[in-house]
Protein backbone atom coordinates (compact mmCIF):
# COMPACT_ATOMS: atom_id res chain seq x y z
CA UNK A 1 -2.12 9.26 8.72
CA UNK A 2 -1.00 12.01 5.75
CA UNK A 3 0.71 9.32 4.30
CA UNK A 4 -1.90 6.25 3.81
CA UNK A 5 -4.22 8.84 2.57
CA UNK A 6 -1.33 9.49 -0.20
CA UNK A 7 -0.86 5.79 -0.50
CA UNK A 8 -4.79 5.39 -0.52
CA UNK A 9 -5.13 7.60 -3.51
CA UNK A 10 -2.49 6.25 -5.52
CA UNK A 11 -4.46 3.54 -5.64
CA UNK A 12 -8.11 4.95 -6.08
CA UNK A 13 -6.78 7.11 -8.97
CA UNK A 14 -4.74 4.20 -10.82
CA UNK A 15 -8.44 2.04 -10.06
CA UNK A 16 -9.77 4.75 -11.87
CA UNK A 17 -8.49 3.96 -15.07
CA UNK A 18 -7.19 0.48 -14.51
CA UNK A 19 -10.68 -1.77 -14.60
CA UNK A 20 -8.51 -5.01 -13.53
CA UNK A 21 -7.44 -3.03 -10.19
CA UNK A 22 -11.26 -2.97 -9.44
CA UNK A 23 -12.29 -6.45 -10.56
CA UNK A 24 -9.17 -8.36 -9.27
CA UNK A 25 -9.53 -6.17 -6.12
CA UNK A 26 -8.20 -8.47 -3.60
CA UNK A 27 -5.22 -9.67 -5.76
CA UNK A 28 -4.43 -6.01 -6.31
CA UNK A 29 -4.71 -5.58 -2.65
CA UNK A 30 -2.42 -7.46 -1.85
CA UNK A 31 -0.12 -6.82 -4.46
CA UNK A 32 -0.15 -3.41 -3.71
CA UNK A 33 0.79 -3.99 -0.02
CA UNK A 34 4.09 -5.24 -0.84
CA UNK A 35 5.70 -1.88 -2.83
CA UNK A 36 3.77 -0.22 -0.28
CA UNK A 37 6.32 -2.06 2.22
CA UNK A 38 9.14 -1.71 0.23
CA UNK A 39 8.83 1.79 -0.13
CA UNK A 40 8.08 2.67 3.29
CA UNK A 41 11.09 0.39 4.70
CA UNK A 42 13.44 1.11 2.62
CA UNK A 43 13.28 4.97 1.09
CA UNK A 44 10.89 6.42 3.59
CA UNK A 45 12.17 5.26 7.01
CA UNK A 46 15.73 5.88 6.14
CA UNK A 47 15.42 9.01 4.86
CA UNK A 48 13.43 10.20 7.86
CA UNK A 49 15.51 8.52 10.66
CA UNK A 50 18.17 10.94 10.66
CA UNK A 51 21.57 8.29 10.00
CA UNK A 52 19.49 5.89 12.21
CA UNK A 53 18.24 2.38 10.75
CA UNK A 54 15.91 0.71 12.36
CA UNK A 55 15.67 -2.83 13.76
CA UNK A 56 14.74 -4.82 11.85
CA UNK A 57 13.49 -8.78 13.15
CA UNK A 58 12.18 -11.20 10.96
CA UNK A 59 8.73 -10.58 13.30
CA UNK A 60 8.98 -7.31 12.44
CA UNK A 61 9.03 -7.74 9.11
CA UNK A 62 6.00 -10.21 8.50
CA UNK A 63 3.78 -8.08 11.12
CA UNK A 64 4.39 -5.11 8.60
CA UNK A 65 4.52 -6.74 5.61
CA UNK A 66 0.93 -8.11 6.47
CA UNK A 67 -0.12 -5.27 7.89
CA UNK A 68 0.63 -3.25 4.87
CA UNK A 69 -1.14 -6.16 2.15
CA UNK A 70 -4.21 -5.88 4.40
CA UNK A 71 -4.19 -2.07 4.30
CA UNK A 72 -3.96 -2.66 0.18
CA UNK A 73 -6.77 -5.35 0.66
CA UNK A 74 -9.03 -2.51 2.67
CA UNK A 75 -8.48 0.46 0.15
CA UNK A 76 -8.81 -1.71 -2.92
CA UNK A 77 -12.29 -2.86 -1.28
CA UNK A 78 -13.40 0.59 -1.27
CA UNK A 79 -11.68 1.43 -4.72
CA UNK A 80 -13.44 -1.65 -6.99
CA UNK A 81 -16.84 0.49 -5.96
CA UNK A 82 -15.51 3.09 -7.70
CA UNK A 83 -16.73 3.70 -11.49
CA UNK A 84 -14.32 3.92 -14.30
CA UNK A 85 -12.89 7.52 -15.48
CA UNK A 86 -15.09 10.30 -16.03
């Protein structure tokens, strides 16, 4: 959970500033999903398996993949109602 509030609020701040991230929200959703993949599979998880990689299945794979684009598509929902900078 301590790390999709990080993720979350990498977003929200660079929605802050960036109008098209609240505008194009879905789009940027979406797009953010899949660094928010990459990252996760292939910096965080390896680093935190201890010299253990983990399966990885083409199901695998698309159920994260989509499951992290639809967490982008939630928290850029909630970020587009967000005014610009103060």
């Amino acid at each position: 959970m301590g790390m999709s509030l990080i993720i979350a609020a990498i977003f929200v701040c660079a929605a802050r500033y960036l109008e098209v991230l609240r505008r194009q929200w879905l789009a940027a959703g979406i797009a953010f999903g899949v660094p928010v993949w990459l990252v996760m599979n292939f910096v965080v998880v390896p680093l935190s398996a201890w010299h253990r990689m983990p399966t990885i299945t083409l199901y695998g794979v698309v159920a994260n993949l989509l499951a992290m684009m639809l967490f982008g598509v939630i928290v850029s929902y909630f970020a587009s109602r967000i005014r610009g900078a103060a």
